[in-house]
C-alpha atoms as a PDB file:
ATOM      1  CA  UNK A   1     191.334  37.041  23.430  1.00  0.00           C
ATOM      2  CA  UNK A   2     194.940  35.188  22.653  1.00  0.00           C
ATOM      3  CA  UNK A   3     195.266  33.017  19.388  1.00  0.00           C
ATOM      4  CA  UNK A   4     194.883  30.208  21.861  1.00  0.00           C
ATOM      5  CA  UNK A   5     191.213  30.921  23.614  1.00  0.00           C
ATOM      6  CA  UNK A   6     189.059  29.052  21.015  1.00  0.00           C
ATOM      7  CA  UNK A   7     189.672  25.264  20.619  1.00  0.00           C
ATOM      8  CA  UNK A   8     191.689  24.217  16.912  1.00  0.00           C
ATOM      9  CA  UNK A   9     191.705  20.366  15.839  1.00  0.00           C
ATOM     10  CA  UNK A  10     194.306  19.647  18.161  1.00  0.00           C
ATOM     11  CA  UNK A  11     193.255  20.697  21.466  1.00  0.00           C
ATOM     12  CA  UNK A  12     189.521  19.522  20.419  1.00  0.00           C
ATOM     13  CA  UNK A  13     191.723  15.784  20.130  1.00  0.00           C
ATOM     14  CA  UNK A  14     193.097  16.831  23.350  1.00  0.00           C
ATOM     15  CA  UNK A  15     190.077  17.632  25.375  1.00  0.00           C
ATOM     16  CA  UNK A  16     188.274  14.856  23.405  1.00  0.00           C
ATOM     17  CA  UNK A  17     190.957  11.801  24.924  1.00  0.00           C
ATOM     18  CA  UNK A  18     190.862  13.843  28.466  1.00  0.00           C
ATOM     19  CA  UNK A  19     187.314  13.811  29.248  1.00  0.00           C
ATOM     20  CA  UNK A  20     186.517  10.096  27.951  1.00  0.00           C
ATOM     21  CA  UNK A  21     189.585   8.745  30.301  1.00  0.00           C
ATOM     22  CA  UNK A  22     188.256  10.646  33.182  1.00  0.00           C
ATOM     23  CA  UNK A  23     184.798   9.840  32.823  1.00  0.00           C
ATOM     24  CA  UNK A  24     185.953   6.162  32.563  1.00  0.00           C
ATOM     25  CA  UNK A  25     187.643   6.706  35.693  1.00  0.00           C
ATOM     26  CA  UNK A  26     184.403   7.904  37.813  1.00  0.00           C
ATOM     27  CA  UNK A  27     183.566   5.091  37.474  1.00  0.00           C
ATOM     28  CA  UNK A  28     186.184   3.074  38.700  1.00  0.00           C
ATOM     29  CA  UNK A  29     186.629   5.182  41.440  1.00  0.00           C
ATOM     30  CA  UNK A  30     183.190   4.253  42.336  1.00  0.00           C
ATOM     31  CA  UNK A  31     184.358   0.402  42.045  1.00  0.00           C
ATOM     32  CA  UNK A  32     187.710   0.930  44.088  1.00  0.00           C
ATOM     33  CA  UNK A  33     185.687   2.200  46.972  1.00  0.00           C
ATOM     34  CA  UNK A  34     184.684  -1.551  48.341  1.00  0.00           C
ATOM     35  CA  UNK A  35     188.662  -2.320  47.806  1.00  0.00           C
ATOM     36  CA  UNK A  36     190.566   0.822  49.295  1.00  0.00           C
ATOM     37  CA  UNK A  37     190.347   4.305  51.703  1.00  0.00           C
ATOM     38  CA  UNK A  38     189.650   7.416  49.769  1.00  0.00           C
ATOM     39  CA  UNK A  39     193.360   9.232  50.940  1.00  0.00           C
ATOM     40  CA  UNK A  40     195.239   5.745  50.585  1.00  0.00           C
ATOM     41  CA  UNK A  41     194.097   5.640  46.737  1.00  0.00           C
ATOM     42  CA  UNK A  42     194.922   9.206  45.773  1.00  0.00           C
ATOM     43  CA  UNK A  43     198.300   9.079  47.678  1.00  0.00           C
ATOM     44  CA  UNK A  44     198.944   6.073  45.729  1.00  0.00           C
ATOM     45  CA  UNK A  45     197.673   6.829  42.349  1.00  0.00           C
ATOM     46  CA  UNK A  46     199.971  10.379  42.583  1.00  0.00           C
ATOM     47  CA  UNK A  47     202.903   8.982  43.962  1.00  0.00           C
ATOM     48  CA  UNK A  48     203.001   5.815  41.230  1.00  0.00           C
ATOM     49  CA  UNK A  49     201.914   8.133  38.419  1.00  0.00           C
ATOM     50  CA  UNK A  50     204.931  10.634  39.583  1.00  0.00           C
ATOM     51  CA  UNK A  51     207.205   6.860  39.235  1.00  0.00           C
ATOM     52  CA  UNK A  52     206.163   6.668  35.954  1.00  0.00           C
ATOM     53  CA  UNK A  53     206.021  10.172  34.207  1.00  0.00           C
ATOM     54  CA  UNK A  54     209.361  11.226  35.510  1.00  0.00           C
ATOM     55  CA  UNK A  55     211.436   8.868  33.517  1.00  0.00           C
ATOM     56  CA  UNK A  56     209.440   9.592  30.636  1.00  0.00           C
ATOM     57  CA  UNK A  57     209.770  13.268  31.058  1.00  0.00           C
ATOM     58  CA  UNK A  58     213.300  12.887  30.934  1.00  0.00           C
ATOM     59  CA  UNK A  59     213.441  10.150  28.303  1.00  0.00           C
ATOM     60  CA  UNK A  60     212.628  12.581  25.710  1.00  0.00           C
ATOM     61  CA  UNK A  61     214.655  15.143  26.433  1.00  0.00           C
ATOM     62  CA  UNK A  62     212.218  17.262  28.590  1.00  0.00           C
ATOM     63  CA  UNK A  63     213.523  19.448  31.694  1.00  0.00           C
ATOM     64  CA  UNK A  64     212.626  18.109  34.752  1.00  0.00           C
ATOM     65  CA  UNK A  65     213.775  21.625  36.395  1.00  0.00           C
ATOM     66  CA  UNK A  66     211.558  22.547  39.631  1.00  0.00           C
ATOM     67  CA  UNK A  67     209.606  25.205  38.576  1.00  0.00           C
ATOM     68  CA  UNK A  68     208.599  28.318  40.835  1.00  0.00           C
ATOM     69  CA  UNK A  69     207.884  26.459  44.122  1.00  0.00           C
ATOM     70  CA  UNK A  70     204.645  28.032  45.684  1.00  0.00           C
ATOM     71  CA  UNK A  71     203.020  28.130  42.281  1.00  0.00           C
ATOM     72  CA  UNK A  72     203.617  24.295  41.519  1.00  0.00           C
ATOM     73  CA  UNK A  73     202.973  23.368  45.627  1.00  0.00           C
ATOM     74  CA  UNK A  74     199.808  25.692  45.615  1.00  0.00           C
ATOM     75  CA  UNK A  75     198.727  23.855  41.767  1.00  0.00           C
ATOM     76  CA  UNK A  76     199.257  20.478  42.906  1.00  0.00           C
ATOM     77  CA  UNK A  77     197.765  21.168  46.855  1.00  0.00           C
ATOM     78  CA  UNK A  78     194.790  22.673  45.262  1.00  0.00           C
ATOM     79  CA  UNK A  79     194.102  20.786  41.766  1.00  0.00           C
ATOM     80  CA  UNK A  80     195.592  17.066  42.677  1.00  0.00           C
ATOM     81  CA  UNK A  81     195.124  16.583  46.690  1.00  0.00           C
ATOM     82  CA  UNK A  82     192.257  18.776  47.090  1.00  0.00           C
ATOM     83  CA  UNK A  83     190.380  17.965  44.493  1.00  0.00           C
ATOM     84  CA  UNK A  84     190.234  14.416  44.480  1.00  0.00           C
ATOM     85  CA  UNK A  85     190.651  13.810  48.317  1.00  0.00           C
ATOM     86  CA  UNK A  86     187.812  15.772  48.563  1.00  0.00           C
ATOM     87  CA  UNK A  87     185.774  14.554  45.923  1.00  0.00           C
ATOM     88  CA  UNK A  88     186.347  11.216  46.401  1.00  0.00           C
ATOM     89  CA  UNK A  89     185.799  11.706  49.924  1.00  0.00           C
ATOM     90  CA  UNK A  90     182.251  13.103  49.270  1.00  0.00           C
ATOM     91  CA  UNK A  91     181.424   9.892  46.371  1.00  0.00           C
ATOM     92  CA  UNK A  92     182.256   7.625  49.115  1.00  0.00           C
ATOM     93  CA  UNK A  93     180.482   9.243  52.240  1.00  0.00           C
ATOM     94  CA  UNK A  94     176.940   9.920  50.875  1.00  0.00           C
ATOM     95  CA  UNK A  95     175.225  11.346  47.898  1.00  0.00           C
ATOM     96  CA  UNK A  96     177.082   8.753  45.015  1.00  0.00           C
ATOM     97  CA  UNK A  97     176.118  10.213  41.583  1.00  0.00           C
ATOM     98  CA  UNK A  98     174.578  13.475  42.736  1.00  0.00           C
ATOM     99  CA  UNK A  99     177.363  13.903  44.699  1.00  0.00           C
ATOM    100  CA  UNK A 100     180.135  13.888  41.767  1.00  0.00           C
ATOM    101  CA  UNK A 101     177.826  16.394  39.653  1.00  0.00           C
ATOM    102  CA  UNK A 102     178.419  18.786  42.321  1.00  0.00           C
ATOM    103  CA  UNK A 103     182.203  18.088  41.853  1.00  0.00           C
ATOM    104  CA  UNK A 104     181.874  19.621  38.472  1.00  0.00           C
ATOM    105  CA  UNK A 105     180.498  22.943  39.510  1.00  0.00           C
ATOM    106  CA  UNK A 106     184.597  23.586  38.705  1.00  0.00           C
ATOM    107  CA  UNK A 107     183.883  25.568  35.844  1.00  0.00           C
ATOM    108  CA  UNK A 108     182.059  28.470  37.187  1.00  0.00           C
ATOM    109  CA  UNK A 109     185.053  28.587  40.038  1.00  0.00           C
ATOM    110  CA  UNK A 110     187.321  28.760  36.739  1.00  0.00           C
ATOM    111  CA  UNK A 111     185.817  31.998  35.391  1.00  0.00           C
ATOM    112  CA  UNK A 112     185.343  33.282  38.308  1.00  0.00           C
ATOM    113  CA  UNK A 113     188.872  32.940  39.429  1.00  0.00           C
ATOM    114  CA  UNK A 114     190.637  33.563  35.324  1.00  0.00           C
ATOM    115  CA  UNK A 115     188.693  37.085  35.719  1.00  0.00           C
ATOM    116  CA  UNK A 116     190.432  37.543  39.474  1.00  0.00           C
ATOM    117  CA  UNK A 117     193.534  36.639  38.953  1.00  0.00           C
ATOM    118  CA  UNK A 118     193.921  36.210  35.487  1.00  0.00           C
ATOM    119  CA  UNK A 119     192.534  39.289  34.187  1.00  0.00           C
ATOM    120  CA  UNK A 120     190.325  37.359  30.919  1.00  0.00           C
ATOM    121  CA  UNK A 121     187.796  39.464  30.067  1.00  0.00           C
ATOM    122  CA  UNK A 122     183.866  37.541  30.184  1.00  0.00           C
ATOM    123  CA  UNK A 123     182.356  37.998  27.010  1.00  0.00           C
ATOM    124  CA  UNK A 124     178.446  38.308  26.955  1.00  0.00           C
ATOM    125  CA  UNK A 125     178.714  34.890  24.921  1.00  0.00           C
ATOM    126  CA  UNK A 126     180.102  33.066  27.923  1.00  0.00           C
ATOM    127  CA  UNK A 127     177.724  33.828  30.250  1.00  0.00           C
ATOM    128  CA  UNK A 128     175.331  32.923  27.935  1.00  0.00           C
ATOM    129  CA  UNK A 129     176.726  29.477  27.983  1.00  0.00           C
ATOM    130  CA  UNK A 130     177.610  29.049  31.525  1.00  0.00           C
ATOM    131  CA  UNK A 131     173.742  30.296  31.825  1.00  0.00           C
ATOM    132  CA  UNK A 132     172.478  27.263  29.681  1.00  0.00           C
ATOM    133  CA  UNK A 133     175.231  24.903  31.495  1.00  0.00           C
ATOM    134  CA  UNK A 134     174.256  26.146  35.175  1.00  0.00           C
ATOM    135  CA  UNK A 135     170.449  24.958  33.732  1.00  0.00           C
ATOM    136  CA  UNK A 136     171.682  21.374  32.954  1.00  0.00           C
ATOM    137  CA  UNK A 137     173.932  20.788  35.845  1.00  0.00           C
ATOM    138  CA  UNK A 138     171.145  21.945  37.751  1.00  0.00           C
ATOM    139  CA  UNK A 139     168.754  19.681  36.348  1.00  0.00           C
ATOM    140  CA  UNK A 140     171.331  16.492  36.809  1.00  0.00           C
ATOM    141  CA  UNK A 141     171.708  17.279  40.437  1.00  0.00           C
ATOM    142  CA  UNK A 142     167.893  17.819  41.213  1.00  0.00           C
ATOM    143  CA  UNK A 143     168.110  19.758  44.327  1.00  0.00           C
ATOM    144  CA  UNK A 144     164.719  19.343  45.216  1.00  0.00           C
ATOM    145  CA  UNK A 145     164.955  15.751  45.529  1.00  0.00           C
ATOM    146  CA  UNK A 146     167.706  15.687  48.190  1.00  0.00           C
ATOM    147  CA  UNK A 147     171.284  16.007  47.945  1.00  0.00           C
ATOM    148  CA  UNK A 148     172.159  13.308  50.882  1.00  0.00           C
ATOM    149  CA  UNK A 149     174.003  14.550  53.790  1.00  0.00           C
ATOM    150  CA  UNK A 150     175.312  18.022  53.823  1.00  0.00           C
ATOM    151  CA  UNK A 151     179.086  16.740  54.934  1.00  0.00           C
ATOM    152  CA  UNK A 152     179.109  15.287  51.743  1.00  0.00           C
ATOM    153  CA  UNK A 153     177.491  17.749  49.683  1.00  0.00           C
ATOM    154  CA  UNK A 154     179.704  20.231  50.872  1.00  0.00           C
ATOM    155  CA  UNK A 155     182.631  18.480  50.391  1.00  0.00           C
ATOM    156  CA  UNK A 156     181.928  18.058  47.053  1.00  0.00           C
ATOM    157  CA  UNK A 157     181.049  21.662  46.348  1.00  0.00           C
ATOM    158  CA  UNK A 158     184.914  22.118  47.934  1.00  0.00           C
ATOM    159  CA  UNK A 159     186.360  19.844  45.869  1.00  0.00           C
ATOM    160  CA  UNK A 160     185.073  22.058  42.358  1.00  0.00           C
ATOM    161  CA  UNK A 161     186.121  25.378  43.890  1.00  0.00           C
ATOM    162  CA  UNK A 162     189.524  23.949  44.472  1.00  0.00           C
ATOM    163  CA  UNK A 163     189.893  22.648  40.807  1.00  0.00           C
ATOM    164  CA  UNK A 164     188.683  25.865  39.510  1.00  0.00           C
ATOM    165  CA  UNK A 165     191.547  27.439  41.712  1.00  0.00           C
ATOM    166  CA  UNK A 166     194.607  24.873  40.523  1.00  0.00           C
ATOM    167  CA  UNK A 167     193.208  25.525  36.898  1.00  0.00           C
ATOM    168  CA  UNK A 168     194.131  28.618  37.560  1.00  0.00           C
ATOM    169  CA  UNK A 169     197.276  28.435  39.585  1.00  0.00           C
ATOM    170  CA  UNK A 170     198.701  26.294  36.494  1.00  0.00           C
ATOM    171  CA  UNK A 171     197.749  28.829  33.802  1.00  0.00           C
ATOM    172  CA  UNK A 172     199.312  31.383  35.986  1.00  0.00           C
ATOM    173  CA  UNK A 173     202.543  29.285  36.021  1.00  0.00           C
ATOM    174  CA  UNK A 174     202.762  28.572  32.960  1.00  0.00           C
ATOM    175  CA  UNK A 175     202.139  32.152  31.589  1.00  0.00           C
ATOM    176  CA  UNK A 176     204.727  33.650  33.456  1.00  0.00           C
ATOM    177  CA  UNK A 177     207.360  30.842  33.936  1.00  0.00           C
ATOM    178  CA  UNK A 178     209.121  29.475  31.265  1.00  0.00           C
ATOM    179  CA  UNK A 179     207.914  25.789  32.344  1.00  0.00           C
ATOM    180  CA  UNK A 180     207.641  22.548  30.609  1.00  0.00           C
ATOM    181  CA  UNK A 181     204.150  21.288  31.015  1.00  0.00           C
ATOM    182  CA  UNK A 182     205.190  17.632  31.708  1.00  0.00           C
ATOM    183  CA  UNK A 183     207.673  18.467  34.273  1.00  0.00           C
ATOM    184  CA  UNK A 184     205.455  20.655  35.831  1.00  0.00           C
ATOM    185  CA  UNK A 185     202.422  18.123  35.684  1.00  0.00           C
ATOM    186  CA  UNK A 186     205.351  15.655  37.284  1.00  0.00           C
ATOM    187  CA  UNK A 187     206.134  18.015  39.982  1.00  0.00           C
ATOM    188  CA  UNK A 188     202.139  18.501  41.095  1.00  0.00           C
ATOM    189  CA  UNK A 189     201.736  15.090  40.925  1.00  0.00           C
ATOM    190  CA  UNK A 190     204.564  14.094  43.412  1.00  0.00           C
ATOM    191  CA  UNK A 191     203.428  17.042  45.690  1.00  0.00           C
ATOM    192  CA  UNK A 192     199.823  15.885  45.486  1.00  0.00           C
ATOM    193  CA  UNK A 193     201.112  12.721  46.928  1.00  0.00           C
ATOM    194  CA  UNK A 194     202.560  13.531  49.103  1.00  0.00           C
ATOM    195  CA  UNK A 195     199.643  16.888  50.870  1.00  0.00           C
ATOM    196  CA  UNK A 196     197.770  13.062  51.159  1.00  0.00           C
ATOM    197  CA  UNK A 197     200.147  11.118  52.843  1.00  0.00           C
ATOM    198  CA  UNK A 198     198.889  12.878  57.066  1.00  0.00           C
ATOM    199  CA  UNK A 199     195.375  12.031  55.903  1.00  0.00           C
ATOM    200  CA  UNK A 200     195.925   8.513  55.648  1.00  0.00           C
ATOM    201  CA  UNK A 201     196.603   8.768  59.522  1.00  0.00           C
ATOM    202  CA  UNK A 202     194.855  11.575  60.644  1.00  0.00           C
ATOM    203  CA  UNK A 203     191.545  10.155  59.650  1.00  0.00           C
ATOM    204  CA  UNK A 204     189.899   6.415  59.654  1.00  0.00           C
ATOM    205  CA  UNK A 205     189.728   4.455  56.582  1.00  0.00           C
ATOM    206  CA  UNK A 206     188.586   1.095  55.425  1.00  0.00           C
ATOM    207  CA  UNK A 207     191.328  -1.714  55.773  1.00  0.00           C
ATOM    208  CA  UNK A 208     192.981  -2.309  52.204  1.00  0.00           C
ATOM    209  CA  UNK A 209     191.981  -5.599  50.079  1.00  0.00           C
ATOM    210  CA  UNK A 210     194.646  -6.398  48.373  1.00  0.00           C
ATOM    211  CA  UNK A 211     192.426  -8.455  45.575  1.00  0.00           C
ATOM    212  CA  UNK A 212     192.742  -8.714  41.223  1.00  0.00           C
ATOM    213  CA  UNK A 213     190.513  -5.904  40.971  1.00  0.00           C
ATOM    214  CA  UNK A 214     191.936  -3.834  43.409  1.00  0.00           C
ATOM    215  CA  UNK A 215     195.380  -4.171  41.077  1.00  0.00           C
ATOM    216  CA  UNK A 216     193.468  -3.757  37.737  1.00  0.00           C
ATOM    217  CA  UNK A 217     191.695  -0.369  38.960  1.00  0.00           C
ATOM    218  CA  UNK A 218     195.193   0.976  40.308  1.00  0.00           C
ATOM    219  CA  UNK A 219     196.576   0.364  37.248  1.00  0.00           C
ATOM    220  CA  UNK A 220     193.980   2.104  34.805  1.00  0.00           C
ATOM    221  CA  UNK A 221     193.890   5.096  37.306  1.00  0.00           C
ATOM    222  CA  UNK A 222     197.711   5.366  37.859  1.00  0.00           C
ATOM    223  CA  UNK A 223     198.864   5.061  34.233  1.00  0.00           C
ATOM    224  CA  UNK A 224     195.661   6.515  32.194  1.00  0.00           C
ATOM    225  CA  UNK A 225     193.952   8.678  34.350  1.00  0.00           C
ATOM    226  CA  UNK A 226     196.479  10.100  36.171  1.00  0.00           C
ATOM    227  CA  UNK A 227     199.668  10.186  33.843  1.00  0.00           C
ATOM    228  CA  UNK A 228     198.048  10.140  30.571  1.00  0.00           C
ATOM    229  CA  UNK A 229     194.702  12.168  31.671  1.00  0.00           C
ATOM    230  CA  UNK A 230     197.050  14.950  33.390  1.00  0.00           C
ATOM    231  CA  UNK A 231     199.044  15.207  30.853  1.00  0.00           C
ATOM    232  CA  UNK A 232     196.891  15.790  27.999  1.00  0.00           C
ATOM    233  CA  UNK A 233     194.757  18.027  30.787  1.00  0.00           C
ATOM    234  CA  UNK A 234     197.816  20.346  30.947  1.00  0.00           C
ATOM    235  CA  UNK A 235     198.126  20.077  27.216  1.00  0.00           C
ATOM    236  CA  UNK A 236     194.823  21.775  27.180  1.00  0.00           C
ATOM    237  CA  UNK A 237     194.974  24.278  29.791  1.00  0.00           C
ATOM    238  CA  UNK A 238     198.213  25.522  28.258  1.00  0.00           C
ATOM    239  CA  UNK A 239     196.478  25.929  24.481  1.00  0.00           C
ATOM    240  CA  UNK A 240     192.976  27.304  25.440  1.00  0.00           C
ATOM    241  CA  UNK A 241     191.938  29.996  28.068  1.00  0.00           C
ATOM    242  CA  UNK A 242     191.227  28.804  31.656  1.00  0.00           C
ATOM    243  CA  UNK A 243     187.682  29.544  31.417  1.00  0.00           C
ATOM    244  CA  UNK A 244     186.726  27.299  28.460  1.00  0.00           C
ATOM    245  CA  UNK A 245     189.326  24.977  29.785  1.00  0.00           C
ATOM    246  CA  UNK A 246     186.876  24.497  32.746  1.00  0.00           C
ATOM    247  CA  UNK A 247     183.997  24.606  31.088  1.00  0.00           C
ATOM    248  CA  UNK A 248     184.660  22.026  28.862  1.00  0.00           C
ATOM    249  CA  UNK A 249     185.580  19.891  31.405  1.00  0.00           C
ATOM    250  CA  UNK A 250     181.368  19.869  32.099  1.00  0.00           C
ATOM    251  CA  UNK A 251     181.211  17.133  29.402  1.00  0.00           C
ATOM    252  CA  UNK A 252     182.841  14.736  31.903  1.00  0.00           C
ATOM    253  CA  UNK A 253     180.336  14.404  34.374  1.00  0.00           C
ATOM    254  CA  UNK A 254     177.719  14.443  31.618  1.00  0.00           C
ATOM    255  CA  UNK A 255     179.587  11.402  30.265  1.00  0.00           C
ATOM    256  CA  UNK A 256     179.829   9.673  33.443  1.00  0.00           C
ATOM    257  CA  UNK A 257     175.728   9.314  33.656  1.00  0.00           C
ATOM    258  CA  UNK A 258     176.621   7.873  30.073  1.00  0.00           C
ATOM    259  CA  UNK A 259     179.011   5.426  31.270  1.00  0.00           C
ATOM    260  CA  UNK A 260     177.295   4.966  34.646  1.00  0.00           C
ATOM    261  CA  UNK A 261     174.272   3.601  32.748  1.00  0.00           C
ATOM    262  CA  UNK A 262     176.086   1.066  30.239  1.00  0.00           C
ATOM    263  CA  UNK A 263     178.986  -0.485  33.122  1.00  0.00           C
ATOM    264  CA  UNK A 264     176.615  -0.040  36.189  1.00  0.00           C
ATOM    265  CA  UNK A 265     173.374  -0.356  35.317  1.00  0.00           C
ATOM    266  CA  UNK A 266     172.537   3.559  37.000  1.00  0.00           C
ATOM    267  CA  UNK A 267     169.265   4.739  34.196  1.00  0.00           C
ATOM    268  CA  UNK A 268     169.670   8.266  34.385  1.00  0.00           C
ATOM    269  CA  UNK A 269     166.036   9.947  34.148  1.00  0.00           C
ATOM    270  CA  UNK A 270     164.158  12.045  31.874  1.00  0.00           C
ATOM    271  CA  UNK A 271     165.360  14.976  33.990  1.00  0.00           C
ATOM    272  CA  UNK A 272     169.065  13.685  33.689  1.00  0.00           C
ATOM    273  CA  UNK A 273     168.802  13.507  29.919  1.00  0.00           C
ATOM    274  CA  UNK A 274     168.254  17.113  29.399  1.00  0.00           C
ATOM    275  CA  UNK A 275     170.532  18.153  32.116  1.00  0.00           C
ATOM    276  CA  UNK A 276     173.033  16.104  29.563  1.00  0.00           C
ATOM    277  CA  UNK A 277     171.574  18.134  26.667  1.00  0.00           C
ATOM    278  CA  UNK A 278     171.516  21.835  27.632  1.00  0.00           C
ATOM    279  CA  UNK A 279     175.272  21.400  29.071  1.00  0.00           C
ATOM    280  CA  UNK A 280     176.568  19.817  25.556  1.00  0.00           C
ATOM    281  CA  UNK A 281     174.582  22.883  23.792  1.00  0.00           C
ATOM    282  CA  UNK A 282     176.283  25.418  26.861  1.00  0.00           C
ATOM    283  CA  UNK A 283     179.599  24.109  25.656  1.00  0.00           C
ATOM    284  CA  UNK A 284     178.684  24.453  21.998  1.00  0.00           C
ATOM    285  CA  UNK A 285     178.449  28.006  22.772  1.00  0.00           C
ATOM    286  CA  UNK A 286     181.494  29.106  24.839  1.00  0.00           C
ATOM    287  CA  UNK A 287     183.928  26.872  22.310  1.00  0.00           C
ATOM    288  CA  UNK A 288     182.730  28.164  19.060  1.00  0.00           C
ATOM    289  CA  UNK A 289     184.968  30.537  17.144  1.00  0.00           C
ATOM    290  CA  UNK A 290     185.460  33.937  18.414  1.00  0.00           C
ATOM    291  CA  UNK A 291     184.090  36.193  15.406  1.00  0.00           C
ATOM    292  CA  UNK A 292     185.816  39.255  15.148  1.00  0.00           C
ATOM    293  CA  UNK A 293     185.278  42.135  17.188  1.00  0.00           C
ATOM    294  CA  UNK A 294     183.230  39.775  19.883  1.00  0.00           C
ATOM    295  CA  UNK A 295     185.874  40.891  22.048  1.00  0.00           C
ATOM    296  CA  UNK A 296     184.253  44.363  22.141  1.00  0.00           C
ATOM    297  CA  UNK A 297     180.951  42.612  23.945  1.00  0.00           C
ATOM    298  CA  UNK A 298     183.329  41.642  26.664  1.00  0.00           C
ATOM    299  CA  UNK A 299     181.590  42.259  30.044  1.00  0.00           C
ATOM    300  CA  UNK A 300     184.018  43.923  32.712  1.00  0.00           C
ATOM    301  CA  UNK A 301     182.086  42.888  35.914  1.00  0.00           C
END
């Protein structure tokens, strides 16, 4: 395990600030829906959050240099457009809050693919965790009592396994590239614009209503869940390993069924609640400190 695999005060801050600006931002997304086309938003959000971190990149003194191409396009086309065009493709379609719990299967894509490509070693403690997590999300998504259509369900399932893959891609990069993180982030967000922009005309969408809220919700998703949330999301992924990088990132959908309830009224059920309870006690697990010589239990599957 590197110095960096467990979480210290600051990435704990970090991860902490990510997770409650995302969660915020489910549901907004879910409010933007009645205003905007899924591909029109995210093309939007990336492009104006690209506006507005690239100045600030370079405003203190941070190198804007293009890093490795194919890394950053394969990052951005994976993590930022496919992601969230899929994602929010599958909140909008069918399945609504069911639906974005499947999203966050992304952390078992992330172990999977940091033990592929990455080479990090599964310690019996980990699966442990992602055990007690796979039990919660399960729980939350309640299989048994539908999942809505299966375009949607699918898509949402896609949208996880492409996460887990850009998590990836971007600790690869920034491994073995001497990158800056907010340059890169910059770079993946411009790209991720831009991998939208032939949706927007290949498929339908609902005409855009150009209305107060419509301003107000582009505003909280362009500036704090795109530039601020990516940015301290990269901050992250660079200080911890990828797989409790994606694990941890289970405490945003439990967070959303939080917020859900309190903005809009959603009451999640008894079911829901200890979904909520075994992931927080999953993640409690994988993000303890590493005693020494746990790294002898790894398991080389």
């Amino acid at each position: 395990m590197t110095k960096h695999s467990g979480l210290d005060r600051v990435a704990l801050g970090l991860l902490v600030a990510t997770v409650l600006i995302w969660s915020s931002n489910w549901v907004v997304m879910k409010q933007m829906a009645h205003y905007i086309g899924p591909f029109t938003l995210v093309a939007l959000r990336y492009l104006l959050a690209f506006v507005l971190v690239a100045p600030i990149t370079l405003m203190m003194g941070r190198s804007m240099r293009f890093p490795p191409f194919w890394l950053t396009a394969g990052g951005a086309l994976a993590q930022m457009a496919g992601f969230q065009c899929l994602s929010q493709y599958a909140l909008i379609s069918g399945g609504a809050g069911h639906v974005v719990m499947l999203a966050y299967t992304m952390p078992f894509w992330v172990g999977l693919f940091a033990w592929l490509l990455l080479g990090e070693k599964i310690t019996a403690r980990f699966l442990c965790g992602l055990a007690v997590c796979a039990v919660g999300l399960l729980a939350i998504i309640a299989p048994w009592q539908g999942l809505g259509g299966m375009e949607s369900s699918v898509a949402a399932l896609a949208s996880g396994f492409c996460w887990g893959l850009g998590v990836v891609i971007s600790k690869r990069t920034l491994q073995k590239h001497k990158v800056d993180v907010m340059g890169l982030t910059a770079w993946q967000m411009l790209l991720g614009g831009l991998f939208c922009l032939p949706l927007i005309w290949i498929f339908p969408q609902q005409e855009t209503v150009w209305a107060p809220q419509l301003y107000f919700g582009m505003a909280y998703m362009t500036i704090m869940a795109t530039a601020v949330g990516w940015l301290l999301w990269m901050s992250v992924v660079q200080r911890v390993s990828a797989s409790i990088a994606g694990m941890s990132s289970l405490l945003v959908p439990a967070l959303v069924l939080l917020q859900a309830w309190f903005w809009l009224d959603e009451f999640p059920s008894w079911l829901e609640w200890g979904g909520i309870a075994l992931i927080m006690v999953g993640l409690l697990v994988v993000t303890m400190p590493v005693r020494q010589g746990e790294g002898r239990a790894a398991v080389k599957a």
